[in-house]
PDB file of N, CA and C in Angstrom:
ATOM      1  N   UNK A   1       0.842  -1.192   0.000  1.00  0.00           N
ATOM      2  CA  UNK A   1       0.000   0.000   0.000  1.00  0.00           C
ATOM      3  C   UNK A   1       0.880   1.244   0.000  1.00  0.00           C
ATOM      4  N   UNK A   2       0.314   2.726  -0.556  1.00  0.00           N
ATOM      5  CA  UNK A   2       1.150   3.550  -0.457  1.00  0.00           C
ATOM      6  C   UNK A   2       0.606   4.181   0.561  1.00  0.00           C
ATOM      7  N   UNK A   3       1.466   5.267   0.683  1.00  0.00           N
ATOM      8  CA  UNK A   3       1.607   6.480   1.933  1.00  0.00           C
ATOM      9  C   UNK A   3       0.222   6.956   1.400  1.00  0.00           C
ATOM     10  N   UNK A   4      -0.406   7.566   0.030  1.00  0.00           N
ATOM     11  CA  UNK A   4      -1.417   8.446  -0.115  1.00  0.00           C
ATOM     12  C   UNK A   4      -2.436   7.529   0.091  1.00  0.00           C
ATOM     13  N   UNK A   5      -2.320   6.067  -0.066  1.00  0.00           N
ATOM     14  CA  UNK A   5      -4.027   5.403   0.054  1.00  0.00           C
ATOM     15  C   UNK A   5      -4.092   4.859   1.708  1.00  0.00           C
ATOM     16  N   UNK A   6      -2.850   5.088   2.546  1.00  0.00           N
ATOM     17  CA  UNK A   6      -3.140   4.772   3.780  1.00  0.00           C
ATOM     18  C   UNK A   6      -3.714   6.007   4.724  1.00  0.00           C
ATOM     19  N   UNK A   7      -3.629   7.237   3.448  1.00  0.00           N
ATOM     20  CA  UNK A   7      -3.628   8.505   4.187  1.00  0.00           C
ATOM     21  C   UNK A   7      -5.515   8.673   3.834  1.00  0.00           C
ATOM     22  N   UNK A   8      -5.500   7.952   3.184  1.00  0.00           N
ATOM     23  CA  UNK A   8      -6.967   8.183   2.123  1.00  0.00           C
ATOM     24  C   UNK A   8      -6.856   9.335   1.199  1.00  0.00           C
ATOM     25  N   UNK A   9      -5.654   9.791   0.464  1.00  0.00           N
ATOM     26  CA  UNK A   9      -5.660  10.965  -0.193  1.00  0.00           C
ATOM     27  C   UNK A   9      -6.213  10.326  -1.883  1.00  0.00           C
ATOM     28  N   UNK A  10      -6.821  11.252  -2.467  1.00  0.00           N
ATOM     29  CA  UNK A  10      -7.017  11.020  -3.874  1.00  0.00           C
ATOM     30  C   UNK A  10      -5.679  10.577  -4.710  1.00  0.00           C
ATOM     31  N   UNK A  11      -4.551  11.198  -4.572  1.00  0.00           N
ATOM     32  CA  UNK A  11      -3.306  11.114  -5.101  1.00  0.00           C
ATOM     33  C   UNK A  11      -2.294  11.354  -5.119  1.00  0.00           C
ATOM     34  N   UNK A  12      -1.474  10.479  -5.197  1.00  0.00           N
ATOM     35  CA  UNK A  12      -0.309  10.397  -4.621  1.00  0.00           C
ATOM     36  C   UNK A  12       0.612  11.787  -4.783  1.00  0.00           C
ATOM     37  N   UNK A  13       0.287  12.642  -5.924  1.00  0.00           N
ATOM     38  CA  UNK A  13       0.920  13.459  -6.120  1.00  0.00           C
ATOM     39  C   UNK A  13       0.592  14.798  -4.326  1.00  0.00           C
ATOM     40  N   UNK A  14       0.043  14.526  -4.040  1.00  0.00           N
ATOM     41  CA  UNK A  14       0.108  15.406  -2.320  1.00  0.00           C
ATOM     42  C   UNK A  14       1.024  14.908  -1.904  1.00  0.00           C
ATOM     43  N   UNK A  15       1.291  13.759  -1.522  1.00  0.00           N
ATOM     44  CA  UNK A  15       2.634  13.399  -0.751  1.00  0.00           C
ATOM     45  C   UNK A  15       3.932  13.938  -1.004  1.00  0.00           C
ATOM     46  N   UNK A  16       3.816  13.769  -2.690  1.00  0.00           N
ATOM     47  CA  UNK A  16       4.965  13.923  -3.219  1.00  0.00           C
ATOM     48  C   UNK A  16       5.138  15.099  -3.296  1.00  0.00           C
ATOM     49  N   UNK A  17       4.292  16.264  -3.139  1.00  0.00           N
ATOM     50  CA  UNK A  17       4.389  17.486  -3.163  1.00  0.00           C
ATOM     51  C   UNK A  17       4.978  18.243  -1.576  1.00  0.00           C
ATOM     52  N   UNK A  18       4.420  17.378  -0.737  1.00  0.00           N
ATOM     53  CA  UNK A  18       4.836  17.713   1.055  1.00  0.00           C
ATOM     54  C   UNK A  18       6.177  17.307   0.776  1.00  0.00           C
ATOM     55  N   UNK A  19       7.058  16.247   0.829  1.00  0.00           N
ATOM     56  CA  UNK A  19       7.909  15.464   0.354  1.00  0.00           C
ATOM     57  C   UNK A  19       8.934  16.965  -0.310  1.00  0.00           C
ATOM     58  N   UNK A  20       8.547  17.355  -1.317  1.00  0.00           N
ATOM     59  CA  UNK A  20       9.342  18.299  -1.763  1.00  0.00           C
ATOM     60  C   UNK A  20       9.303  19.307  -0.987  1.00  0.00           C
ATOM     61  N   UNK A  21       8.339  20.131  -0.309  1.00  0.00           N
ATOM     62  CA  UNK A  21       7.747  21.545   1.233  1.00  0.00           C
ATOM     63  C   UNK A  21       9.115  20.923   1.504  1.00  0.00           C
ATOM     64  N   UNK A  22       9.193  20.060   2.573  1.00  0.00           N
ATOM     65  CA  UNK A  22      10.027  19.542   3.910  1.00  0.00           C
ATOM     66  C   UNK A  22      11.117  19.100   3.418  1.00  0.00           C
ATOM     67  N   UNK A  23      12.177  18.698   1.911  1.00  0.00           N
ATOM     68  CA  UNK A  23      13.376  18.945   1.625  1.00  0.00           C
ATOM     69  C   UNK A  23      13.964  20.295   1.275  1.00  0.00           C
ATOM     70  N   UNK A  24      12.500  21.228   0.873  1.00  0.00           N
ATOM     71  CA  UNK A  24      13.003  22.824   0.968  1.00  0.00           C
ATOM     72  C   UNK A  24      13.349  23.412   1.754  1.00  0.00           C
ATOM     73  N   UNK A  25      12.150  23.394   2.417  1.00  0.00           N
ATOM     74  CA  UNK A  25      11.682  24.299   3.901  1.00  0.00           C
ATOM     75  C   UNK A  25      11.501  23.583   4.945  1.00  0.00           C
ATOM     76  N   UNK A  26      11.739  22.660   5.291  1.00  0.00           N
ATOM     77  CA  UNK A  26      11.630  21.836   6.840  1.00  0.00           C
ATOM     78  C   UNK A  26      10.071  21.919   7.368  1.00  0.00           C
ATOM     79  N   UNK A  27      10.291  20.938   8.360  1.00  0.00           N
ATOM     80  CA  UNK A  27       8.734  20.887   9.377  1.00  0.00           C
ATOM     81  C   UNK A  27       8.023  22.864   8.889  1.00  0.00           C
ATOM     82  N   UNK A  28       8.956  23.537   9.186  1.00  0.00           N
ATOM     83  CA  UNK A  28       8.240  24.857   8.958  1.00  0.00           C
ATOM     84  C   UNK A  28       7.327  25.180   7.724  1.00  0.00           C
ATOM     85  N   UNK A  29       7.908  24.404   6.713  1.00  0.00           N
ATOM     86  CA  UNK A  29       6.933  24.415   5.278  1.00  0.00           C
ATOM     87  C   UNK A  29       5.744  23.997   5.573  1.00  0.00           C
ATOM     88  N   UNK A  30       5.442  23.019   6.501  1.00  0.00           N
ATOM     89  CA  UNK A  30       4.242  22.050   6.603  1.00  0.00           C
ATOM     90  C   UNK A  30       3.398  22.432   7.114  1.00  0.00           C
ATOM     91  N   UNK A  31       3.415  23.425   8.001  1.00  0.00           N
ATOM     92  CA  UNK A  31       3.078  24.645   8.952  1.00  0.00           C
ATOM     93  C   UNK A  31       1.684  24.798   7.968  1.00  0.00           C
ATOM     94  N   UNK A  32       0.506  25.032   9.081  1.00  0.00           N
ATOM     95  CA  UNK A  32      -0.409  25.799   8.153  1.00  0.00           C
ATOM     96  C   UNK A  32      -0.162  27.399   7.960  1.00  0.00           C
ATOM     97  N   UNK A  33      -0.582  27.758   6.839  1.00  0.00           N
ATOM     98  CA  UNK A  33      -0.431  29.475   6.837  1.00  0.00           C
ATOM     99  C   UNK A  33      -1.233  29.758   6.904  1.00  0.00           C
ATOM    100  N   UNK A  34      -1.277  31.388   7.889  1.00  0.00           N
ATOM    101  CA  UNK A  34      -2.673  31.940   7.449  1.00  0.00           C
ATOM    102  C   UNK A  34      -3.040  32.485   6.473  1.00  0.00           C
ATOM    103  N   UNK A  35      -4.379  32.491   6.546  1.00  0.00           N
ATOM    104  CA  UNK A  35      -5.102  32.995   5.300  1.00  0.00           C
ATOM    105  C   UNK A  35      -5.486  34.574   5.036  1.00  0.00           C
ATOM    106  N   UNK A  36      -5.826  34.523   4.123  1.00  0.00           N
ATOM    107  CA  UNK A  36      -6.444  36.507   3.754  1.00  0.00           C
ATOM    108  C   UNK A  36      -5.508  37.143   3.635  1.00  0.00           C
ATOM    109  N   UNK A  37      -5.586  38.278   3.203  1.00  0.00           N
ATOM    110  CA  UNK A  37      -4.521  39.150   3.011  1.00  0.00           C
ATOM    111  C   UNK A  37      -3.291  39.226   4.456  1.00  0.00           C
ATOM    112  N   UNK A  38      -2.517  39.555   3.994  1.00  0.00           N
ATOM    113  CA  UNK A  38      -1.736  40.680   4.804  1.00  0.00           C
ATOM    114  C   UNK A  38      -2.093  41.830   5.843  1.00  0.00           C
ATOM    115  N   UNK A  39      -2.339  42.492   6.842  1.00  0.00           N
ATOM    116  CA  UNK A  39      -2.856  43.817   7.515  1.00  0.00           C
ATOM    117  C   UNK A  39      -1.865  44.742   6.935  1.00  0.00           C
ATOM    118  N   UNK A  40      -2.170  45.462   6.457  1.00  0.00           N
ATOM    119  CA  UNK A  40      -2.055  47.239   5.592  1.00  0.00           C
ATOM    120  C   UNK A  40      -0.595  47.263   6.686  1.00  0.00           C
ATOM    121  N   UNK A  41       0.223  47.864   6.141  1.00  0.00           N
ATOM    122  CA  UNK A  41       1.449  48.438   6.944  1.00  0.00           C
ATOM    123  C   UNK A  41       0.896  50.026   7.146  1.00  0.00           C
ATOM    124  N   UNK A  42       1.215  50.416   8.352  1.00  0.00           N
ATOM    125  CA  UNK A  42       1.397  52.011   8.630  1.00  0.00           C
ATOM    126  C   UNK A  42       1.781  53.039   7.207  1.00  0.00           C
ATOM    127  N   UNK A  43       1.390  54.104   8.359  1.00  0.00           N
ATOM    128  CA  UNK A  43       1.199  54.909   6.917  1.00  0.00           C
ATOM    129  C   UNK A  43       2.728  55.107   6.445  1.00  0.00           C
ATOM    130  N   UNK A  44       2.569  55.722   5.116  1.00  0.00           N
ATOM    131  CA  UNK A  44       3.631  55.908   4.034  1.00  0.00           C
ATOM    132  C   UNK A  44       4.810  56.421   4.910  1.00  0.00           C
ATOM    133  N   UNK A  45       6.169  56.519   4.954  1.00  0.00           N
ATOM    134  CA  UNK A  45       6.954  57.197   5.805  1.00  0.00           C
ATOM    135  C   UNK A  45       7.459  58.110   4.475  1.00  0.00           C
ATOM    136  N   UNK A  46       7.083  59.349   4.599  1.00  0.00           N
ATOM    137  CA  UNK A  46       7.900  60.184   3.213  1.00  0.00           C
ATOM    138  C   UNK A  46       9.030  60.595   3.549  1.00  0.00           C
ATOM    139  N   UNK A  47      10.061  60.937   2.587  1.00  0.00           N
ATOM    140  CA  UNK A  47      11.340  60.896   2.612  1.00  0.00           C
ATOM    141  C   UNK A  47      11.201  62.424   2.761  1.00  0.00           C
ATOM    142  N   UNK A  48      12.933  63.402   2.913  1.00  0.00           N
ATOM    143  CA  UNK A  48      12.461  65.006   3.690  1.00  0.00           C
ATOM    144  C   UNK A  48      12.441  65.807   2.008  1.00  0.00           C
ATOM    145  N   UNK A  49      12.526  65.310   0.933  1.00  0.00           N
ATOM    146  CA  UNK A  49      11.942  65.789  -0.082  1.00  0.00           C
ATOM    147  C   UNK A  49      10.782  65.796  -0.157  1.00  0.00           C
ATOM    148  N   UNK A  50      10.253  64.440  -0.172  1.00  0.00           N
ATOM    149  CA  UNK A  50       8.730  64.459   0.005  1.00  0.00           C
ATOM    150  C   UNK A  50       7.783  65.494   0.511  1.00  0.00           C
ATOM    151  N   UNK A  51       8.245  65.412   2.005  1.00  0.00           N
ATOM    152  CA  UNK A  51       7.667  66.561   3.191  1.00  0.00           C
ATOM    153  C   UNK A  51       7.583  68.010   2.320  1.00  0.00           C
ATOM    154  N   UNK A  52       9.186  68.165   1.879  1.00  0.00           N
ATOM    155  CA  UNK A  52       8.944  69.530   1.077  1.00  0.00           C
ATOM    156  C   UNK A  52       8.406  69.692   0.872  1.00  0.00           C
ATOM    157  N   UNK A  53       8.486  68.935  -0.737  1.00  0.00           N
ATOM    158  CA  UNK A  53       7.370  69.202  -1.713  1.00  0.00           C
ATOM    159  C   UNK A  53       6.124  69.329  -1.095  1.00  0.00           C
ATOM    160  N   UNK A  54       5.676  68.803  -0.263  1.00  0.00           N
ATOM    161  CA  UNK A  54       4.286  69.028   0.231  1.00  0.00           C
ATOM    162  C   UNK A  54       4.023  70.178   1.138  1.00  0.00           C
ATOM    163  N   UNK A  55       5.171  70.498   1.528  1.00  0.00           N
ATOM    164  CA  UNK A  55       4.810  71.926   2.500  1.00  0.00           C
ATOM    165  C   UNK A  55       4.515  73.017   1.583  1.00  0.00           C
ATOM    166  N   UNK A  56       5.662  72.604   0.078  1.00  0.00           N
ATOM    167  CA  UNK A  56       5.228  74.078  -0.590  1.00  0.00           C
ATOM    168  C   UNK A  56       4.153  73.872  -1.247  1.00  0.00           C
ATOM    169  N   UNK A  57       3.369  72.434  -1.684  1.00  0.00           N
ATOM    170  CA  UNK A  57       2.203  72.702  -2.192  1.00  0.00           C
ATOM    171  C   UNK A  57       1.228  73.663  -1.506  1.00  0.00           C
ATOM    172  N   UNK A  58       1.374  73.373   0.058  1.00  0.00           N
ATOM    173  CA  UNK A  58       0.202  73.312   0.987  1.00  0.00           C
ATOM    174  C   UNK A  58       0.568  75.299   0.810  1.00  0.00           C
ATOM    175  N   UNK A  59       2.163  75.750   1.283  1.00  0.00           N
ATOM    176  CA  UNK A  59       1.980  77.185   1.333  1.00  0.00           C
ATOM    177  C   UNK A  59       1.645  77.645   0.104  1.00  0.00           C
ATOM    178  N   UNK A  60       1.939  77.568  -1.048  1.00  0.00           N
ATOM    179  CA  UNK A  60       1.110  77.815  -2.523  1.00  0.00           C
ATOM    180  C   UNK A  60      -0.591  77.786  -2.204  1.00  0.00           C
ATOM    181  N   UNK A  61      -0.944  76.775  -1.407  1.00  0.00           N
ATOM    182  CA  UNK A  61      -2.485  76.529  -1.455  1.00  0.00           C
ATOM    183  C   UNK A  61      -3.018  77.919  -0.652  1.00  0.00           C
ATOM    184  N   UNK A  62      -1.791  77.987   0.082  1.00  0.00           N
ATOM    185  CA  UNK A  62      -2.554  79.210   1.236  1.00  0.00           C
ATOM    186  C   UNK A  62      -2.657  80.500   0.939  1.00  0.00           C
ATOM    187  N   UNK A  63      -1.289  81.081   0.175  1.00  0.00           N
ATOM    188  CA  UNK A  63      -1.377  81.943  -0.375  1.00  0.00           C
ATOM    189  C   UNK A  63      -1.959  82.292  -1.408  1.00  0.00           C
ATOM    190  N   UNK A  64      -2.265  81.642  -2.237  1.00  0.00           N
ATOM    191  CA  UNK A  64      -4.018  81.962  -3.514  1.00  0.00           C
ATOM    192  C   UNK A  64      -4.710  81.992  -2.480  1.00  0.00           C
ATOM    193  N   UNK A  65      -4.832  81.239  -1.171  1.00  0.00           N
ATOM    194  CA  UNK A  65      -6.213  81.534  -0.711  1.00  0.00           C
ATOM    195  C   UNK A  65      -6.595  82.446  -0.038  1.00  0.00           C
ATOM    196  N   UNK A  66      -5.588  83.432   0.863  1.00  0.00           N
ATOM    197  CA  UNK A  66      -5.143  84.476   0.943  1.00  0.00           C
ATOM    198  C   UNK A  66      -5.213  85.975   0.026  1.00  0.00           C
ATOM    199  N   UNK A  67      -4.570  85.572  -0.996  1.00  0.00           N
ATOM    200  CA  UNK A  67      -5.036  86.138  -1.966  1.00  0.00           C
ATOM    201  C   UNK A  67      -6.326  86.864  -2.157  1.00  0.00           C
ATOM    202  N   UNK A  68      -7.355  85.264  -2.838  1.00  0.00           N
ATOM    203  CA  UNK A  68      -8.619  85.742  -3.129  1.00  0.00           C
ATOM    204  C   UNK A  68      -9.156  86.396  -1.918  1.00  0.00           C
ATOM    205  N   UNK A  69      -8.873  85.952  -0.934  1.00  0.00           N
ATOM    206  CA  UNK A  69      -9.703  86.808   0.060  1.00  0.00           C
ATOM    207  C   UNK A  69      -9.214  88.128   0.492  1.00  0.00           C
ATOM    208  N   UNK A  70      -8.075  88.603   0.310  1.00  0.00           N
ATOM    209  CA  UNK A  70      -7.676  90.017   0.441  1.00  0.00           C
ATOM    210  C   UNK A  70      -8.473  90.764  -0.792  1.00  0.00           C
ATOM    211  N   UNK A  71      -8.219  90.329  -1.878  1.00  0.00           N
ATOM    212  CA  UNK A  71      -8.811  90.401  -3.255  1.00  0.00           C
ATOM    213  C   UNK A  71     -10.430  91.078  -3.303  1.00  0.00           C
ATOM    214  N   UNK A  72     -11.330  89.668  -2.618  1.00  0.00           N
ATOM    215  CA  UNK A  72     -12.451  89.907  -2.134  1.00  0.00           C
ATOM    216  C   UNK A  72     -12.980  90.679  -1.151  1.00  0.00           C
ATOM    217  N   UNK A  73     -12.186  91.216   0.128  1.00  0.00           N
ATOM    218  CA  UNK A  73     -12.351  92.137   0.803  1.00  0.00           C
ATOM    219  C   UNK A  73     -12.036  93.278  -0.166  1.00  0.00           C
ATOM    220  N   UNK A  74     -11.157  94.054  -0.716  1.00  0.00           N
ATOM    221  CA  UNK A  74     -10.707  95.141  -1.570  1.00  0.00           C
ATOM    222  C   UNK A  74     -12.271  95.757  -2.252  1.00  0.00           C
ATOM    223  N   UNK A  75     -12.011  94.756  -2.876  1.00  0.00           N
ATOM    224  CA  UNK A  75     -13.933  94.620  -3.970  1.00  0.00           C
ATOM    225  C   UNK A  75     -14.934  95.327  -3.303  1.00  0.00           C
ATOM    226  N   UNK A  76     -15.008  94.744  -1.703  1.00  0.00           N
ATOM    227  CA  UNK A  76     -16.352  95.199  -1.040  1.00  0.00           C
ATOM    228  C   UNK A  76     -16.093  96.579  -0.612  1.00  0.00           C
ATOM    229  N   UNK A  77     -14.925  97.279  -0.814  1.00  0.00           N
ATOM    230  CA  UNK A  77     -14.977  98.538   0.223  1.00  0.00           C
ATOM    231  C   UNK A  77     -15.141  99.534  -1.085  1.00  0.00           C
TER     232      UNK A  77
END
């Protein structure tokens, strides 16, 4: 009898596939894994260019907005 019909497996090719896990990767291959994704890693870490660039978007954003509203006060008087 073989290993897969004493195991009751459909075919032999499972054995032979564990067989190869455990000359790769040891008992640890055999290991169940978990399932589902991965959990999301923390947020992005930006590099100090990054940061830049984003500070001067943000002061660009402020100053148009600044702007229009000095702009818009002017108008009303």
């Amino acid at each position: 009898m073989s290993i897969a019909q004493d195991l009751g497996l459909a075919s032999v090719n499972v054995v032979t596939s564990w067989v190869r896990i455990y000359r790769d990767q040891g008992e640890d291959g055999l290991r169940p894994k978990p399932k589902g994704r991965r959990p999301k890693t923390g947020p992005r870490v930006l590099s100090q260019t990054e940061e830049l660039e984003q500070r001067i978007r943000d002061l660009e954003a402020e100053n148009a907005y600044l702007k229009a509203l000095r702009d818009l006060m002017n108008n009303e008087q």
